[in-house]
N, C-alpha and C. Protein backbone atom coordinates (compact mmCIF):
# COMPACT_ATOMS: atom_id res chain seq x y z
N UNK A 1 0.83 -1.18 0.00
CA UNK A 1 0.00 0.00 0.00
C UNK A 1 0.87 1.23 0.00
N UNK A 2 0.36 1.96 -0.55
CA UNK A 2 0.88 3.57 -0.24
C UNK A 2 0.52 4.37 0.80
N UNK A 3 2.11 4.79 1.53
CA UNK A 3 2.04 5.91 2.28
C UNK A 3 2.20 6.82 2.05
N UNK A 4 1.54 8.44 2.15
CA UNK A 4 1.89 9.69 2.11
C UNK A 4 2.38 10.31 2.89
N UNK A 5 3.59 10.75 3.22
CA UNK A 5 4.16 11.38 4.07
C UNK A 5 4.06 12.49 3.83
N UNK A 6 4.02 13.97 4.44
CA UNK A 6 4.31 15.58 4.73
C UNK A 6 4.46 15.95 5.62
N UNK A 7 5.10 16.76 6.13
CA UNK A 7 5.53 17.56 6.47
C UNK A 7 5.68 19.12 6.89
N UNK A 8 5.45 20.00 7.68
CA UNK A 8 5.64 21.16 7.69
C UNK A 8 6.79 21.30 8.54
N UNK A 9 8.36 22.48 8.09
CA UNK A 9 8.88 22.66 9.18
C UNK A 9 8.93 24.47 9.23
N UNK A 10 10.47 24.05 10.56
CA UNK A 10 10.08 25.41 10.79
C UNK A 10 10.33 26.37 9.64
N UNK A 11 10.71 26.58 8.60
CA UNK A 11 11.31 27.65 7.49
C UNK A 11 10.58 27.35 6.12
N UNK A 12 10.16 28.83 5.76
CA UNK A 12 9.05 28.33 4.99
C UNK A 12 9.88 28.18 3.48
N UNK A 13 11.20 28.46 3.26
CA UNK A 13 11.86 27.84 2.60
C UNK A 13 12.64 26.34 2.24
N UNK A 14 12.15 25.73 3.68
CA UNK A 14 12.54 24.60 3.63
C UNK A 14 11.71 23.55 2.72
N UNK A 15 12.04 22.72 2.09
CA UNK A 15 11.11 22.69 1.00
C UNK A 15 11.47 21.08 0.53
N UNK A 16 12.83 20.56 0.30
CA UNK A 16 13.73 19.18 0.27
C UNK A 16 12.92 18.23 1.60
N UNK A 17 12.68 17.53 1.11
CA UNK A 17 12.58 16.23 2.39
C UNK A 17 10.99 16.45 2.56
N UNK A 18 10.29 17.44 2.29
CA UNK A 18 8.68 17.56 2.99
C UNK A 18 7.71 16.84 2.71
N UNK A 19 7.92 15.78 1.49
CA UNK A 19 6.82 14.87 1.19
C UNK A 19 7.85 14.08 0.49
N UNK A 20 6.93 13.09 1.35
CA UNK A 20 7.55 11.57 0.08
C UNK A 20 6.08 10.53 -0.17
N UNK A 21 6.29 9.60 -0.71
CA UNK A 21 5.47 8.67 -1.23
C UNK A 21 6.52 7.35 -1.20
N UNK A 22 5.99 6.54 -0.31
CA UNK A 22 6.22 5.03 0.14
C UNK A 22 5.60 3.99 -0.35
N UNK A 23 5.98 3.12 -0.42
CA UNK A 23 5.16 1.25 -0.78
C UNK A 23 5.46 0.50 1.14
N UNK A 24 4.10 0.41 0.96
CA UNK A 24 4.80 -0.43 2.71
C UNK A 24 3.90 -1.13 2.74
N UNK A 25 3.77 -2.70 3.73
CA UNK A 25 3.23 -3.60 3.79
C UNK A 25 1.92 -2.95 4.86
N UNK A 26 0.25 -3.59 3.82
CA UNK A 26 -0.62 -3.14 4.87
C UNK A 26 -0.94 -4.13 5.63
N UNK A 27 -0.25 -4.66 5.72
CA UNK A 27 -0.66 -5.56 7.45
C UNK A 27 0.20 -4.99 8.63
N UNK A 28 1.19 -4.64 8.34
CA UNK A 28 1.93 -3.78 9.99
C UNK A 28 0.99 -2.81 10.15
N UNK A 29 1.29 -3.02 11.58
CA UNK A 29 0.61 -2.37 12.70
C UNK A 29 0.96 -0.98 12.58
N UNK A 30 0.58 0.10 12.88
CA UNK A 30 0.36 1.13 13.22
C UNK A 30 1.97 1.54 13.66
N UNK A 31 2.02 1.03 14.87
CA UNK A 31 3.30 1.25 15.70
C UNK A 31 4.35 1.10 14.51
N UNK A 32 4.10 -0.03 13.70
CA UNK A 32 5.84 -0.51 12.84
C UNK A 32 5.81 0.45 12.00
N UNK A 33 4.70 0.63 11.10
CA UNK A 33 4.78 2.11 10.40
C UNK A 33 5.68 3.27 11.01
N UNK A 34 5.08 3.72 12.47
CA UNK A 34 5.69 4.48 12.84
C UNK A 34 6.88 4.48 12.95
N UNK A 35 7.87 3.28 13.68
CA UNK A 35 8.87 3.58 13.90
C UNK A 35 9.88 2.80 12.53
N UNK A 36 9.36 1.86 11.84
CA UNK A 36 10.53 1.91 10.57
C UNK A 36 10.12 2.55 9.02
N UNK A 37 9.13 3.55 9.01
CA UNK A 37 8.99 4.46 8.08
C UNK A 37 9.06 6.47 8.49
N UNK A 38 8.16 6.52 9.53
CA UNK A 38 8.32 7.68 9.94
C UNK A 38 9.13 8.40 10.77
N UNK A 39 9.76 7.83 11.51
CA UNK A 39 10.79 7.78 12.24
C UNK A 39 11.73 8.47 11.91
N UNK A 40 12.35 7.48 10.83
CA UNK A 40 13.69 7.78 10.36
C UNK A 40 13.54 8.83 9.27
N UNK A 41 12.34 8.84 8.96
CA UNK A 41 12.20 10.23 7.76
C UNK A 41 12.35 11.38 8.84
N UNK A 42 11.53 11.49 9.64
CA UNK A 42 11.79 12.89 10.59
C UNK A 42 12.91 12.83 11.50
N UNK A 43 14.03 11.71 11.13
CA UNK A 43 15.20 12.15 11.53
C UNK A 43 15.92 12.90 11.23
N UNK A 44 15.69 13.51 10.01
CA UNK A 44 16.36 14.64 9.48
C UNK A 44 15.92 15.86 9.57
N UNK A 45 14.53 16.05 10.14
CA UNK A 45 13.96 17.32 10.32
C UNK A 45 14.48 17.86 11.27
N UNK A 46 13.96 19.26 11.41
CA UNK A 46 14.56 19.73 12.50
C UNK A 46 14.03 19.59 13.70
N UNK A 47 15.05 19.92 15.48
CA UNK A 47 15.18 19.61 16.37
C UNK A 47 13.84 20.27 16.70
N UNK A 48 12.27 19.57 17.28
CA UNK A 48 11.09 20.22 17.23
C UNK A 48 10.44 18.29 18.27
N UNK A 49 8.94 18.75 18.84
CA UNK A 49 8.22 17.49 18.91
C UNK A 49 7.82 17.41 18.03
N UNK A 50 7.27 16.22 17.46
CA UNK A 50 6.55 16.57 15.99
C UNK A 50 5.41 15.77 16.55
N UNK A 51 4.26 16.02 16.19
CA UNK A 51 2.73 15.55 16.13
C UNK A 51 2.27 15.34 14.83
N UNK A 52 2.12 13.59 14.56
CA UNK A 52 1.55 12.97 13.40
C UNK A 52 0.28 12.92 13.56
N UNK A 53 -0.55 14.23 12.45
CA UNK A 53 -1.65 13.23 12.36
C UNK A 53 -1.60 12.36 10.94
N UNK A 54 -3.14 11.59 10.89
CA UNK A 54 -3.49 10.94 9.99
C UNK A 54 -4.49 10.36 9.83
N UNK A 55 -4.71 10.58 8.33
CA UNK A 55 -6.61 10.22 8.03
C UNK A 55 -6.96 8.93 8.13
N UNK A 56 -7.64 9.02 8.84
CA UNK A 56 -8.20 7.50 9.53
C UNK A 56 -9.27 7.37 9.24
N UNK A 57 -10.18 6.74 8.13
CA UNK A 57 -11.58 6.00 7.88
C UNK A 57 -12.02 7.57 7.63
N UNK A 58 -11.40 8.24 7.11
CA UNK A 58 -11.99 9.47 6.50
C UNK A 58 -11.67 10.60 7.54
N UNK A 59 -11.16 10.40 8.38
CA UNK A 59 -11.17 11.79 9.56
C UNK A 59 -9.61 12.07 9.80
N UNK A 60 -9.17 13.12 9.72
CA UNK A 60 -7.53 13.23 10.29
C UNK A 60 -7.82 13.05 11.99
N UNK A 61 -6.60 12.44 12.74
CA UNK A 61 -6.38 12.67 14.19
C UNK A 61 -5.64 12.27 14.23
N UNK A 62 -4.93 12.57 15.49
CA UNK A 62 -3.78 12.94 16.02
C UNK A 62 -3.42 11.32 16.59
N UNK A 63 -2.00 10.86 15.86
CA UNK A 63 -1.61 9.12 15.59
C UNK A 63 -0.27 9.48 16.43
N UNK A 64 0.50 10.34 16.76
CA UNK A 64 1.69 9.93 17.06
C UNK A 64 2.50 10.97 17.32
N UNK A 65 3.50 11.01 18.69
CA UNK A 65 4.23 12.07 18.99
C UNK A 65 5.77 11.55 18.80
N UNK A 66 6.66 12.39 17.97
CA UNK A 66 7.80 11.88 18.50
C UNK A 66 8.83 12.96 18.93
N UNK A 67 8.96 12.88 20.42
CA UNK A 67 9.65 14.30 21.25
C UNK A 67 11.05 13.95 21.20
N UNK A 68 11.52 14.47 19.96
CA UNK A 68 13.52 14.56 19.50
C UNK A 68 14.09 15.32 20.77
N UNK A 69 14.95 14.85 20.64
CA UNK A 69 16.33 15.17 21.86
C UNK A 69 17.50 14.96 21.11
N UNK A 70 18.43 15.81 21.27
CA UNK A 70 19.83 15.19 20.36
C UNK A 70 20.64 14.74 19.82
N UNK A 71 20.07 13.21 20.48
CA UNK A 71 20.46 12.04 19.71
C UNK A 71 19.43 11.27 19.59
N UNK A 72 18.49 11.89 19.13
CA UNK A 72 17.12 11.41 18.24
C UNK A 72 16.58 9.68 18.80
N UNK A 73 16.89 9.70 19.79
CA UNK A 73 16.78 8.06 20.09
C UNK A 73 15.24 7.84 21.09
N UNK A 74 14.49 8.91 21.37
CA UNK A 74 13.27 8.94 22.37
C UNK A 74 12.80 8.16 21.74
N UNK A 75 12.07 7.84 20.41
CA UNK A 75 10.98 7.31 20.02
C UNK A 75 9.91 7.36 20.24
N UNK A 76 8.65 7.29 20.04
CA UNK A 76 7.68 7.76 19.89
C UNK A 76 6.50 7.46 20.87
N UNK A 77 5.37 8.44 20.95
CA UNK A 77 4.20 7.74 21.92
C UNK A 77 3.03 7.61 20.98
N UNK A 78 2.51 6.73 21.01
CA UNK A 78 0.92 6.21 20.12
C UNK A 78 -0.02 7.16 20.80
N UNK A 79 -0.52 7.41 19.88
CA UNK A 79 -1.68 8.70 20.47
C UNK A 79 -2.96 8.02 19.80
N UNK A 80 -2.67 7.25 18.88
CA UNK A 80 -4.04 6.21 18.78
C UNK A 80 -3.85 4.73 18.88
N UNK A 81 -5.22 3.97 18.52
CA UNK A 81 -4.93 2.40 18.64
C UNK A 81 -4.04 1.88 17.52
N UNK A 82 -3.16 0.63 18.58
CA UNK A 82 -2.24 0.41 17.75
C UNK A 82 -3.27 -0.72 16.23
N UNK A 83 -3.60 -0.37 15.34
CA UNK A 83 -4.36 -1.63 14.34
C UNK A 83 -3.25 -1.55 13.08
N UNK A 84 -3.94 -2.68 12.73
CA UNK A 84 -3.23 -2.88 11.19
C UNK A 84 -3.31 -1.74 10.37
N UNK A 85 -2.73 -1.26 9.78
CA UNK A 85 -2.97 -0.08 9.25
C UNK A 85 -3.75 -0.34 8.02
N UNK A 86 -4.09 -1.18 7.41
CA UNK A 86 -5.25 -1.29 6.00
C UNK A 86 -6.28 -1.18 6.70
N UNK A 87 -6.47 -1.80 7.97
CA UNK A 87 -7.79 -1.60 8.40
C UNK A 87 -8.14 -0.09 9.00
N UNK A 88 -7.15 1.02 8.99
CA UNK A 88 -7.40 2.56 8.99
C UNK A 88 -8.02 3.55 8.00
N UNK A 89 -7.79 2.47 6.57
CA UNK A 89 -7.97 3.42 5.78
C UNK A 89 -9.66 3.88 5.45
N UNK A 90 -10.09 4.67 4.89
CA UNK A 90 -11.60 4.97 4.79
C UNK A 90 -11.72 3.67 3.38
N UNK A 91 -12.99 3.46 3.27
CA UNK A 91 -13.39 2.56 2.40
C UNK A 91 -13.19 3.04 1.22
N UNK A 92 -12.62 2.27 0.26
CA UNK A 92 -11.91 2.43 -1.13
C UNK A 92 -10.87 3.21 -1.23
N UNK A 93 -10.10 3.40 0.05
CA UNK A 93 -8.92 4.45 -0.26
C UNK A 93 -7.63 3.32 -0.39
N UNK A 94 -6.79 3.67 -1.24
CA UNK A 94 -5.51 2.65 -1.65
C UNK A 94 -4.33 3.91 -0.84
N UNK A 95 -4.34 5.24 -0.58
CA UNK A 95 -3.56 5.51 0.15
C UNK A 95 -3.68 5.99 1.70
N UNK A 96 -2.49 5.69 2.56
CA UNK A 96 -2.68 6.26 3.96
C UNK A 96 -2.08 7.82 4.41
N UNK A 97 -2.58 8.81 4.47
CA UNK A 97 -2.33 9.97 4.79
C UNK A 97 -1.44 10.37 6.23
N UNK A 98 -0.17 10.37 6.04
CA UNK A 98 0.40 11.27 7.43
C UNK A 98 0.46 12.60 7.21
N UNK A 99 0.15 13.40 7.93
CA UNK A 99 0.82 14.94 8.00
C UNK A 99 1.80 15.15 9.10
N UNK A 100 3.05 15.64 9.46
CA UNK A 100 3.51 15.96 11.09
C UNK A 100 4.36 17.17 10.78
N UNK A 101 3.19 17.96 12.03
CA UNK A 101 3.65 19.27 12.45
C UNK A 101 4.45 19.51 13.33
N UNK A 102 5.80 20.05 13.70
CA UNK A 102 6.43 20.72 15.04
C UNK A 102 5.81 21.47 15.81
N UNK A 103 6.18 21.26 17.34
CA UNK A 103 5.69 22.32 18.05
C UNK A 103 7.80 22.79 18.43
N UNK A 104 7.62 23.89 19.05
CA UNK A 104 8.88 24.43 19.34
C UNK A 104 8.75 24.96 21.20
N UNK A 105 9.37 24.68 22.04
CA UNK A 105 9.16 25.13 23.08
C UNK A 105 9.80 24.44 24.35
């Protein structure tokens, strides 16, 4: 299945790295998504928490925090249920929507 990844950071010139498009298996869970696809993509973003959402059965909400520290090793907290992720998607959708925003503070 396809994932959509985006992105907002802090510089509105920043522009490299803000969306990608993935092939990933839809039977992992929620959680594996998170940490061996999204993860390592917002390892390169900048030093921020970032808050994933993602459209779930037609609705965006809020899937996932991951609070960076300097050697990027925190990993993440589930802010929703961990499910298979095909079973997230809205009916007839072939892709899964992430967005993740920084907070700074």
């Amino acid at each position: 299945m396809k994932i959509d990844l985006s992105r907002l950071d802090a510089h509105a010139a920043d522009y490299l790295g803000l969306h990608r498009t993935v092939e990933h298996q839809a039977g992992d869970m929620l959680s594996e998504l998170l940490e061996t696809v999204v993860g390592p993509w917002l390892a390169s973003a900048p030093l921020a928490v970032w808050t994933c959402r993602a459209e779930v059965r037609g609705e965006w909400v809020d899937i996932a925090e991951f609070p960076w520290s300097r050697d990027r090793a925190l990993g993440f907290r589930l802010l929703a249920a961990d499910e298979p992720v095909e079973g997230l998607l809205a009916e007839g959708a072939t892709v899964f929507s992430i967005a993740c925003v920084p907070s700074f503070g």
